[in-house]
PDB file of N, CA and C in Angstrom:
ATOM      1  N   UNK A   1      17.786  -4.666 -14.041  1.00  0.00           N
ATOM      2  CA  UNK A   1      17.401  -3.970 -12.821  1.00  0.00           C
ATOM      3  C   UNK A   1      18.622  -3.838 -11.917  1.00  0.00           C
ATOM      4  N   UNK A   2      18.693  -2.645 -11.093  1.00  0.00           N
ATOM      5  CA  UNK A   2      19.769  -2.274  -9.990  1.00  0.00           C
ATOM      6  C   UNK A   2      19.584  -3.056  -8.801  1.00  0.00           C
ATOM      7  N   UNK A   3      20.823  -3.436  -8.367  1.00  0.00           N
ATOM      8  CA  UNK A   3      20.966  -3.712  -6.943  1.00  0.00           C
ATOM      9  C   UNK A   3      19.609  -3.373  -5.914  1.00  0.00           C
ATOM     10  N   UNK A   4      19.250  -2.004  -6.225  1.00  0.00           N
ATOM     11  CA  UNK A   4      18.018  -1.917  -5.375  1.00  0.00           C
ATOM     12  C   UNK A   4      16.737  -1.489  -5.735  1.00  0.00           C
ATOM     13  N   UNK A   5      16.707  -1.699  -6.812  1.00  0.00           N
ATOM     14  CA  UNK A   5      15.491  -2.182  -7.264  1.00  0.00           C
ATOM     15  C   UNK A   5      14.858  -3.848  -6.937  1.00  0.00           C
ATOM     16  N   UNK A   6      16.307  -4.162  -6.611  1.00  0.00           N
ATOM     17  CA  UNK A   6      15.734  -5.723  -6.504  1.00  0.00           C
ATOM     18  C   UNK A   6      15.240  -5.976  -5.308  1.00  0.00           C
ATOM     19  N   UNK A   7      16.197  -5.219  -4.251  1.00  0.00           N
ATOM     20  CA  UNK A   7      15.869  -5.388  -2.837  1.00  0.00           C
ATOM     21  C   UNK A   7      14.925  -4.673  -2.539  1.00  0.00           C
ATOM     22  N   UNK A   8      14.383  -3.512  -3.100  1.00  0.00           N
ATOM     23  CA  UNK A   8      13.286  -2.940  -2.747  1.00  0.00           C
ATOM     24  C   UNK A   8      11.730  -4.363  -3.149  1.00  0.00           C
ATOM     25  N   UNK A   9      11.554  -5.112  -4.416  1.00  0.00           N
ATOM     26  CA  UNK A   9      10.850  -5.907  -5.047  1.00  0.00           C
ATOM     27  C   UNK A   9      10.761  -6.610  -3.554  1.00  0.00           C
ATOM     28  N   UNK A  10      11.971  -7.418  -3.556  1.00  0.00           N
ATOM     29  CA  UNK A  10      11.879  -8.776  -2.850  1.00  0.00           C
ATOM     30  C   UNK A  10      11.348  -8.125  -1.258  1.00  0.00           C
ATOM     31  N   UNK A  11      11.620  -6.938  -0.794  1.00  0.00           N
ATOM     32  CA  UNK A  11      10.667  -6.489   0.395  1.00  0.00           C
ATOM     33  C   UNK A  11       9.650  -6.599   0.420  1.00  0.00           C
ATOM     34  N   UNK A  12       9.212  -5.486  -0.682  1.00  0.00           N
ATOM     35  CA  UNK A  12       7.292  -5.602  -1.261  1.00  0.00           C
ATOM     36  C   UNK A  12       6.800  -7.489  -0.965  1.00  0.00           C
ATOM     37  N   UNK A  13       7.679  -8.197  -1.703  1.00  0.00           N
ATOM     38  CA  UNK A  13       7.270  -9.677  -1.609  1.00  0.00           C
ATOM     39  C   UNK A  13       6.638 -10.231  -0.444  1.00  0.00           C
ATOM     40  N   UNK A  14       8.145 -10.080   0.544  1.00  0.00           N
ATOM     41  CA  UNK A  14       8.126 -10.418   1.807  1.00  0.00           C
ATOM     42  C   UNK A  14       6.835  -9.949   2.753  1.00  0.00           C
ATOM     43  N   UNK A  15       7.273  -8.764   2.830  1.00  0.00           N
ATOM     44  CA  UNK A  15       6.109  -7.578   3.675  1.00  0.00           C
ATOM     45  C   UNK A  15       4.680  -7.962   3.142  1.00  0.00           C
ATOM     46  N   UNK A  16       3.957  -7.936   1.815  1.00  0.00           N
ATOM     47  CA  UNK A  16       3.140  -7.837   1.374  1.00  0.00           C
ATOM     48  C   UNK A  16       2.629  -6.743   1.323  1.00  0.00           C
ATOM     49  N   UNK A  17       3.100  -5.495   1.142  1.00  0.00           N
ATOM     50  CA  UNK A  17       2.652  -4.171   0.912  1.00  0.00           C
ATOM     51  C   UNK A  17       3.997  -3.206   0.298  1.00  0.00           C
ATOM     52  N   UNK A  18       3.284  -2.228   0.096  1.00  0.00           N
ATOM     53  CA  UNK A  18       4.795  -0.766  -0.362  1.00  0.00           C
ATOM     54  C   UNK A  18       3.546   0.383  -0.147  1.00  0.00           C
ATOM     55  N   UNK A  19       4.327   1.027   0.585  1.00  0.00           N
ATOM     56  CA  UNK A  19       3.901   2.717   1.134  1.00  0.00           C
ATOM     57  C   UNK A  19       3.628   3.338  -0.673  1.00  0.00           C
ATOM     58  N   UNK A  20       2.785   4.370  -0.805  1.00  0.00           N
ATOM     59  CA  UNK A  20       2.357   5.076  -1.367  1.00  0.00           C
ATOM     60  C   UNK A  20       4.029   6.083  -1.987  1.00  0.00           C
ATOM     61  N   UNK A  21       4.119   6.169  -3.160  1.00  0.00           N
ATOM     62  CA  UNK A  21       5.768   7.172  -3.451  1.00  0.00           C
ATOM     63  C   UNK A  21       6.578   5.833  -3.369  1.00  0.00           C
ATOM     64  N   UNK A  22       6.606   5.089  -3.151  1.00  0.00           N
ATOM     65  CA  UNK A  22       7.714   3.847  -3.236  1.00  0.00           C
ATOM     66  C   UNK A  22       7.884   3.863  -5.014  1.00  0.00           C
ATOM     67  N   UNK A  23       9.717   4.268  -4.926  1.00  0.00           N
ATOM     68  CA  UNK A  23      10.141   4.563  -5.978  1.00  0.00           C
ATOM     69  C   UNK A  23      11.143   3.166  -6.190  1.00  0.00           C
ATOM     70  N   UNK A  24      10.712   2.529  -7.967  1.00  0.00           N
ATOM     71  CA  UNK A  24      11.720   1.719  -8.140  1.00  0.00           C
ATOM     72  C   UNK A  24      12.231   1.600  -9.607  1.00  0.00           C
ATOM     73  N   UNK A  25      13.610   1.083  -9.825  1.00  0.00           N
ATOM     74  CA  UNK A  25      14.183   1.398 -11.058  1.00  0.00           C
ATOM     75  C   UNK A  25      13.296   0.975 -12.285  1.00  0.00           C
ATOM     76  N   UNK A  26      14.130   0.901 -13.397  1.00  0.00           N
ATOM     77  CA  UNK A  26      13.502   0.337 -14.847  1.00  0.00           C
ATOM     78  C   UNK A  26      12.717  -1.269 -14.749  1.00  0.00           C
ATOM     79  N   UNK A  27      12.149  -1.166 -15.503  1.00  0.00           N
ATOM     80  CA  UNK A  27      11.200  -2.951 -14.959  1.00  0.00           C
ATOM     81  C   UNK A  27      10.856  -3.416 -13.494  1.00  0.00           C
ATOM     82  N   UNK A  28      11.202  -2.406 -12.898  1.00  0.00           N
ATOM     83  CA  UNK A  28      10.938  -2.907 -10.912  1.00  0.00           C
ATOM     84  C   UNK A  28       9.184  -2.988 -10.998  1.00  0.00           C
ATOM     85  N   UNK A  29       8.292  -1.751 -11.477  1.00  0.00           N
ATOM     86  CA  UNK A  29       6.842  -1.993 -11.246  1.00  0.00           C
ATOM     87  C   UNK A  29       6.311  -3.011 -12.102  1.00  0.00           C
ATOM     88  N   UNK A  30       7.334  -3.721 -13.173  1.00  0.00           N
ATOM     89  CA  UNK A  30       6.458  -4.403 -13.701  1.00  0.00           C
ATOM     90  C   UNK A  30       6.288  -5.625 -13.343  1.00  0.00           C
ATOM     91  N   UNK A  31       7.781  -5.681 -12.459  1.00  0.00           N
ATOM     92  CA  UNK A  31       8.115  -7.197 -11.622  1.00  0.00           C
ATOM     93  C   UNK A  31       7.167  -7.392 -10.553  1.00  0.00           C
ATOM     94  N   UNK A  32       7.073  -6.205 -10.408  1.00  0.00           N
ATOM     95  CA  UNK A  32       5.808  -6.277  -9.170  1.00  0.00           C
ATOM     96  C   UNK A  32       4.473  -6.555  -9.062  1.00  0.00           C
ATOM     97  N   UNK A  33       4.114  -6.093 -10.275  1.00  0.00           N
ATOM     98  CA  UNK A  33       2.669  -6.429 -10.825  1.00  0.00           C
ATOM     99  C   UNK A  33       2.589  -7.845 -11.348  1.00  0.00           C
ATOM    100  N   UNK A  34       3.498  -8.694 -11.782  1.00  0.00           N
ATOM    101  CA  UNK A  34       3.274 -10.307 -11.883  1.00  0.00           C
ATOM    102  C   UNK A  34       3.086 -10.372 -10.625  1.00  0.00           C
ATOM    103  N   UNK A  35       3.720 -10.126  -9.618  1.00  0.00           N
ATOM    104  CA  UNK A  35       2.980 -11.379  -8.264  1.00  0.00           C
ATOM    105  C   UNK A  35       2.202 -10.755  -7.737  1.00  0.00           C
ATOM    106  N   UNK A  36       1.914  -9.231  -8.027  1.00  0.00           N
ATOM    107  CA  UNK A  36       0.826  -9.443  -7.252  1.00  0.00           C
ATOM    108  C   UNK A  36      -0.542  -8.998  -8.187  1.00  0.00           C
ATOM    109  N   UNK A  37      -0.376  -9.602  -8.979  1.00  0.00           N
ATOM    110  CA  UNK A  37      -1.415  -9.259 -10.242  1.00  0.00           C
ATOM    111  C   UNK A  37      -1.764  -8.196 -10.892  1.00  0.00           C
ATOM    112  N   UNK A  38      -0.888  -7.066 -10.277  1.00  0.00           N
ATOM    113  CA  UNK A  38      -1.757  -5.764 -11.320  1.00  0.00           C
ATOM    114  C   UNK A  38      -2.303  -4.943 -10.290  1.00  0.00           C
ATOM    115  N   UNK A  39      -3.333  -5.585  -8.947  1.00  0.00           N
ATOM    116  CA  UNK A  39      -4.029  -5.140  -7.961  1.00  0.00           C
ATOM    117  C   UNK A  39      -3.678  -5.772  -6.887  1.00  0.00           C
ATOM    118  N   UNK A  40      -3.463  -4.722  -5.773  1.00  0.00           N
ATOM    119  CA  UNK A  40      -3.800  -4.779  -4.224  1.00  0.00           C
ATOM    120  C   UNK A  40      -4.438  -3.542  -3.992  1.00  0.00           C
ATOM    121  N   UNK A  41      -4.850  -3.982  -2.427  1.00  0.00           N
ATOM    122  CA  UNK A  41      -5.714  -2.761  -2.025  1.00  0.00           C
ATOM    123  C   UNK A  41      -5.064  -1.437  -1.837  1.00  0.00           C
ATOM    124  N   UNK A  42      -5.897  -0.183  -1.934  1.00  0.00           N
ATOM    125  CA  UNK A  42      -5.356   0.812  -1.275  1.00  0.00           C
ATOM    126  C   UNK A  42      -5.934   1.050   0.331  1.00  0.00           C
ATOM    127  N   UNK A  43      -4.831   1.197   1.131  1.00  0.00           N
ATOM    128  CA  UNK A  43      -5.156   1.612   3.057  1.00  0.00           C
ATOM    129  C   UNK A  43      -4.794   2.779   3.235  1.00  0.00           C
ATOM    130  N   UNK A  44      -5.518   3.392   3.864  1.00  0.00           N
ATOM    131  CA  UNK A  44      -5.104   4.735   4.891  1.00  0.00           C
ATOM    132  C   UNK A  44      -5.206   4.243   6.348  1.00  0.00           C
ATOM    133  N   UNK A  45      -4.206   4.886   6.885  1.00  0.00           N
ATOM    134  CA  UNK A  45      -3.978   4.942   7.908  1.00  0.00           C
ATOM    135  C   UNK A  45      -4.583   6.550   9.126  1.00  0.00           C
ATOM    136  N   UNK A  46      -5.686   6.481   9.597  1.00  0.00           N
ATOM    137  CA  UNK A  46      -5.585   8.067   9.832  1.00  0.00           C
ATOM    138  C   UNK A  46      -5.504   7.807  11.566  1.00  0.00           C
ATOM    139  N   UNK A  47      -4.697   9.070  11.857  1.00  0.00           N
ATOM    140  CA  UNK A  47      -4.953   9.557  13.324  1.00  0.00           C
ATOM    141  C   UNK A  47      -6.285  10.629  13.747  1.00  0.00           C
ATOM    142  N   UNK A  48      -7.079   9.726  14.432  1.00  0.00           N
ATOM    143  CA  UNK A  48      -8.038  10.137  15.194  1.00  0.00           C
ATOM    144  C   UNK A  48      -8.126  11.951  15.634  1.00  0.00           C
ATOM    145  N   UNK A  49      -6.951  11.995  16.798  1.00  0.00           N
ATOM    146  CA  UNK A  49      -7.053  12.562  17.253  1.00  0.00           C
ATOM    147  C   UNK A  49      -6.564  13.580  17.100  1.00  0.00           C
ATOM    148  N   UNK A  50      -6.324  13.802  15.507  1.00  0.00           N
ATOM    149  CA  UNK A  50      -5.703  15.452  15.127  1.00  0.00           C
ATOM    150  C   UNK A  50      -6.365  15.205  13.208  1.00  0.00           C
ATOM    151  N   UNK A  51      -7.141  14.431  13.001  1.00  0.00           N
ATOM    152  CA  UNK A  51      -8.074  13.916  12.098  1.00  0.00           C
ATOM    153  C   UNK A  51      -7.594  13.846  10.696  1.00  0.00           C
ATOM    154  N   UNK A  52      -6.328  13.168  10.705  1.00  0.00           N
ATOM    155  CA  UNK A  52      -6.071  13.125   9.483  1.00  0.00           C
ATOM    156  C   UNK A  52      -5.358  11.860   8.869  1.00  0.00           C
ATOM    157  N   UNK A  53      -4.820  12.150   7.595  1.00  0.00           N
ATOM    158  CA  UNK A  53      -4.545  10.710   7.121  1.00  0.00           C
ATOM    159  C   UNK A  53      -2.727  10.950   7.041  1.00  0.00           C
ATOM    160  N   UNK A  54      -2.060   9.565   8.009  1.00  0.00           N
ATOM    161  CA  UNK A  54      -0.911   9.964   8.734  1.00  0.00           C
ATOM    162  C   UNK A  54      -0.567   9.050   7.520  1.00  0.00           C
ATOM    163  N   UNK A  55      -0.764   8.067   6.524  1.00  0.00           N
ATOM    164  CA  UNK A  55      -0.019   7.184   5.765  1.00  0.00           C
ATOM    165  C   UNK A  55      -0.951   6.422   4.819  1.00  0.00           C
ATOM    166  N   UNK A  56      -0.789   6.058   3.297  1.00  0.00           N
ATOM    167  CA  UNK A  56      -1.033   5.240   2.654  1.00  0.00           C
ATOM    168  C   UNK A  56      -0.051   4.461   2.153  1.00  0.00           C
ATOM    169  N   UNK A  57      -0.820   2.979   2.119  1.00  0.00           N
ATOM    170  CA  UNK A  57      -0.362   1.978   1.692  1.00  0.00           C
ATOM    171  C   UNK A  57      -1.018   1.319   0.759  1.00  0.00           C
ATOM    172  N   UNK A  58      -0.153   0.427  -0.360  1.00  0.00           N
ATOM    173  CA  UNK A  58      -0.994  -0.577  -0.994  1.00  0.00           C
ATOM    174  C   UNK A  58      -0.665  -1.809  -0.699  1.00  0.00           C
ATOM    175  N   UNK A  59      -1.242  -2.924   0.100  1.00  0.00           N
ATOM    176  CA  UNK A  59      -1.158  -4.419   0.706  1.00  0.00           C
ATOM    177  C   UNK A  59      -1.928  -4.976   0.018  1.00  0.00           C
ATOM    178  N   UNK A  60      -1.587  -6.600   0.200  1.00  0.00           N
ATOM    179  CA  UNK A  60      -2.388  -7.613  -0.381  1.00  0.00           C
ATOM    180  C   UNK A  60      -3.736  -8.382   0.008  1.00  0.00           C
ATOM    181  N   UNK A  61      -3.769  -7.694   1.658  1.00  0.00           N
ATOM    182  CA  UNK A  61      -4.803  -8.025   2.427  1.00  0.00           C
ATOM    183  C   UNK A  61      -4.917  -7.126   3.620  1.00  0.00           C
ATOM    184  N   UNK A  62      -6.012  -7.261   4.467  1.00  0.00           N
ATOM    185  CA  UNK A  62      -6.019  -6.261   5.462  1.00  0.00           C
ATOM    186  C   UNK A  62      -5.500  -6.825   6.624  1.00  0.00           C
ATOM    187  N   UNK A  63      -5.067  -8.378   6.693  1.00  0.00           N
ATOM    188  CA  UNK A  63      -3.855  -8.402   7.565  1.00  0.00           C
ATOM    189  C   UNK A  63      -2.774  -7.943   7.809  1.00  0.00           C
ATOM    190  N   UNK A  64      -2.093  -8.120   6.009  1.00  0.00           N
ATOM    191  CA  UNK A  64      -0.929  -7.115   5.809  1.00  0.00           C
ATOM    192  C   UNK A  64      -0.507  -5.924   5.977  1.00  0.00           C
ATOM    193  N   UNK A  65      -2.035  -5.263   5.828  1.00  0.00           N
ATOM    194  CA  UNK A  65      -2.569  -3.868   5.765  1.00  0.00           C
ATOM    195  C   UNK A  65      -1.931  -3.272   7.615  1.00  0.00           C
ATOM    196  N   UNK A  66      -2.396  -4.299   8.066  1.00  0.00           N
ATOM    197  CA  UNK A  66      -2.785  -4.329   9.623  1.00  0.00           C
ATOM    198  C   UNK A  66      -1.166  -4.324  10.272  1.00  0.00           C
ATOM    199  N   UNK A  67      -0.644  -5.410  10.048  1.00  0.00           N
ATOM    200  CA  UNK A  67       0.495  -5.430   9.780  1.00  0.00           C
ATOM    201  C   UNK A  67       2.050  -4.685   9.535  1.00  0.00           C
ATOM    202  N   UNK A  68       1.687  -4.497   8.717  1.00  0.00           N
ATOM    203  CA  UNK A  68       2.496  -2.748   7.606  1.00  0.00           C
ATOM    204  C   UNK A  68       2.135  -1.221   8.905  1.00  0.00           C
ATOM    205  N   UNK A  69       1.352  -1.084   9.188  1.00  0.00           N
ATOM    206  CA  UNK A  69       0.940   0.141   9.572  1.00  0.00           C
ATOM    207  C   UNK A  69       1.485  -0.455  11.074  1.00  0.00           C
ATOM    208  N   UNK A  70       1.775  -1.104  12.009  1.00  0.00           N
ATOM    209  CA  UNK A  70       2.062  -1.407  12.945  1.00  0.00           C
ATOM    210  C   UNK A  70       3.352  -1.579  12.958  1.00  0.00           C
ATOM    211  N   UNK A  71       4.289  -1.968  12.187  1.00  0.00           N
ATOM    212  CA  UNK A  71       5.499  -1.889  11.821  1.00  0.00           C
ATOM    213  C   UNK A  71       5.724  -0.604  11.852  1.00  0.00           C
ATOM    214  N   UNK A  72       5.502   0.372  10.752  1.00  0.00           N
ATOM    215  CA  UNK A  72       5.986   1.513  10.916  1.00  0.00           C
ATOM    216  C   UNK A  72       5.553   2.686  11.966  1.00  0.00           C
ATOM    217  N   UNK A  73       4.670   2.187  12.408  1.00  0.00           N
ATOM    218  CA  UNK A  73       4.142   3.596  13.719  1.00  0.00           C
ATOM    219  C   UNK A  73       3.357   2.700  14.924  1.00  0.00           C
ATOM    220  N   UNK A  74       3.297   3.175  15.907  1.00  0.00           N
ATOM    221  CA  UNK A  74       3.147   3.033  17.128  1.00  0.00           C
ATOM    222  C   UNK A  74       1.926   3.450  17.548  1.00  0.00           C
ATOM    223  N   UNK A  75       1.101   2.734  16.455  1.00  0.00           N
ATOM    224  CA  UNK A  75      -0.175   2.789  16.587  1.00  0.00           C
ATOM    225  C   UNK A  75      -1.391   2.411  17.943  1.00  0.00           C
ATOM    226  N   UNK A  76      -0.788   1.876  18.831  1.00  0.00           N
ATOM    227  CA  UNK A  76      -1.248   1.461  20.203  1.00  0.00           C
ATOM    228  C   UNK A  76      -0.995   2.702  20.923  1.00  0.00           C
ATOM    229  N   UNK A  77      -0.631   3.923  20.787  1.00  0.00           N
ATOM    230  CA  UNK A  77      -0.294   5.431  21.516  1.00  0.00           C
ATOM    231  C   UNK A  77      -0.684   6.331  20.756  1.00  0.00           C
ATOM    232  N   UNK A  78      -2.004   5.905  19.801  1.00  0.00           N
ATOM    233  CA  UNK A  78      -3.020   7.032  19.850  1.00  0.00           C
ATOM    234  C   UNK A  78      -3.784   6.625  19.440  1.00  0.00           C
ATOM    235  N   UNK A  79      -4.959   7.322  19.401  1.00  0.00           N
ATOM    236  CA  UNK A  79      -6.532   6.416  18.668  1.00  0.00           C
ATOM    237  C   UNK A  79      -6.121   6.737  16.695  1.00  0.00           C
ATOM    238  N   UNK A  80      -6.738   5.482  16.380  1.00  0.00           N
ATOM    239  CA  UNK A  80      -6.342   5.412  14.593  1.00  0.00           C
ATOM    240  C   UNK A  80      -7.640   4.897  14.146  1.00  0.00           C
ATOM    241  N   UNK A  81      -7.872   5.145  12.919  1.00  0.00           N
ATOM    242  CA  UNK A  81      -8.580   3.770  11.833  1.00  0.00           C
ATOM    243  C   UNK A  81      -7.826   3.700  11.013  1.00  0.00           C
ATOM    244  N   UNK A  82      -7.830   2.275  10.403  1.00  0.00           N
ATOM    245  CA  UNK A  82      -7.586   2.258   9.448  1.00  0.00           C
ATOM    246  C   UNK A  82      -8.421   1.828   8.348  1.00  0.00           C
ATOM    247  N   UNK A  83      -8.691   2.396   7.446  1.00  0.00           N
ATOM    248  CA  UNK A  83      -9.256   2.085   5.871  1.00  0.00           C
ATOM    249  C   UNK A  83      -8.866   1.766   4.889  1.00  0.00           C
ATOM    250  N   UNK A  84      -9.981   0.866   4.005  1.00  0.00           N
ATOM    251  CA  UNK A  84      -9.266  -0.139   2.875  1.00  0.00           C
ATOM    252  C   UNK A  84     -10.049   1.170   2.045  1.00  0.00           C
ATOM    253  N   UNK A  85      -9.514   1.876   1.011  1.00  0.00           N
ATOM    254  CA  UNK A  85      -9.946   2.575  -0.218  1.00  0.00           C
ATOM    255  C   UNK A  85     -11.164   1.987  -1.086  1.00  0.00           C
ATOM    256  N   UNK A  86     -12.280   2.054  -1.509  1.00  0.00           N
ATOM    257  CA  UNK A  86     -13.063   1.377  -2.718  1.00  0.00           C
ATOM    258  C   UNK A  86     -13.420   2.458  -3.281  1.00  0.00           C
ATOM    259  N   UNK A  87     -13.461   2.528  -5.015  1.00  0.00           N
ATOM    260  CA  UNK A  87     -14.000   2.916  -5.640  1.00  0.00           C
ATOM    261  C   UNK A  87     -14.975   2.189  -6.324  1.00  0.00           C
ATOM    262  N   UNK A  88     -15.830   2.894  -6.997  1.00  0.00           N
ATOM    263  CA  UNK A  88     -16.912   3.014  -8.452  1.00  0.00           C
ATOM    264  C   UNK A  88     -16.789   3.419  -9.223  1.00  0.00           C
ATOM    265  N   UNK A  89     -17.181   2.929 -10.105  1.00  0.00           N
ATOM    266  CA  UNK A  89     -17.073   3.590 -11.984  1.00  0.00           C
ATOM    267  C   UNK A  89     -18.455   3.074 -12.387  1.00  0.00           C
ATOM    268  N   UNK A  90     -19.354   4.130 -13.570  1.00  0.00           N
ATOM    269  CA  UNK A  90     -20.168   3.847 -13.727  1.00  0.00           C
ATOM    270  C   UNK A  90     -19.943   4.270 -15.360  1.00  0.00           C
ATOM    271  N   UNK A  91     -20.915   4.075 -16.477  1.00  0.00           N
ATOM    272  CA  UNK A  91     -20.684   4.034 -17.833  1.00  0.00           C
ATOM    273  C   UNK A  91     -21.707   5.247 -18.114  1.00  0.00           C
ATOM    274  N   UNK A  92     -20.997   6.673 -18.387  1.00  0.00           N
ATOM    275  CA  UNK A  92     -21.815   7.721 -18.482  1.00  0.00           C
ATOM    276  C   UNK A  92     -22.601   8.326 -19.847  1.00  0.00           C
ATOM    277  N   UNK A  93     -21.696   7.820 -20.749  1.00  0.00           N
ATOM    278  CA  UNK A  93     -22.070   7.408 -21.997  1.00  0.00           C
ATOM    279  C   UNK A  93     -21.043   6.654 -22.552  1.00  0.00           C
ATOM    280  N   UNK A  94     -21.743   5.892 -24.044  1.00  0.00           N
ATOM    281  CA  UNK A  94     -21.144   4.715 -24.914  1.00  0.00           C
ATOM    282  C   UNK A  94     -20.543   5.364 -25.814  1.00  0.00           C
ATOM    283  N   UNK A  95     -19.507   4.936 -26.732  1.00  0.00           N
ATOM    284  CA  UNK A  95     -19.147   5.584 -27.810  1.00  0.00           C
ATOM    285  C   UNK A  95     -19.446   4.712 -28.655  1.00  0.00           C
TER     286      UNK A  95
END
């Protein structure tokens, strides 16, 4: 792995999240998926007041979540939600 592939990893570590498009070299996603198992959540970030979704993230919790999105924007100078992503899967037929 490159110089910044590593430093990009050991951020993700630190922070407990990586923005959505977070690009990293050869073996970087796989280093990533040991610690944090494979899964974290997906967050949106949306602004209220022009109704859309200003940022996704994937964090390890919705502290982090909470966290992450306050770091990068100045979320106290406009109305926001933020949302944790869930899906469903259901078994439509067997093979």
């Amino acid at each position: 792995m490159n110089a910044d592939t590593i430093r990009t990893i050991n951020e993700i570590k630190k922070n407990g999240y990586y923005r959505d498009g977070t690009g990293l070299g050869e073996g970087g996603w796989a280093e990533v998926y040991k610690f944090c198992e494979g899964y974290w959540l997906a967050y949106h970030l949306a602004n209220l007041e022009i109704g859309e979704t200003v940022c996704s993230i994937h964090a390890k919790d919705d502290k982090a979540a909470v966290k992450a999105f306050a770091s990068m924007f100045r979320v106290d100078e406009f109305e926001h939600e933020i949302t944790q992503e869930t899906r469903t899967y259901r078994i439509v037929t067997e093979i």
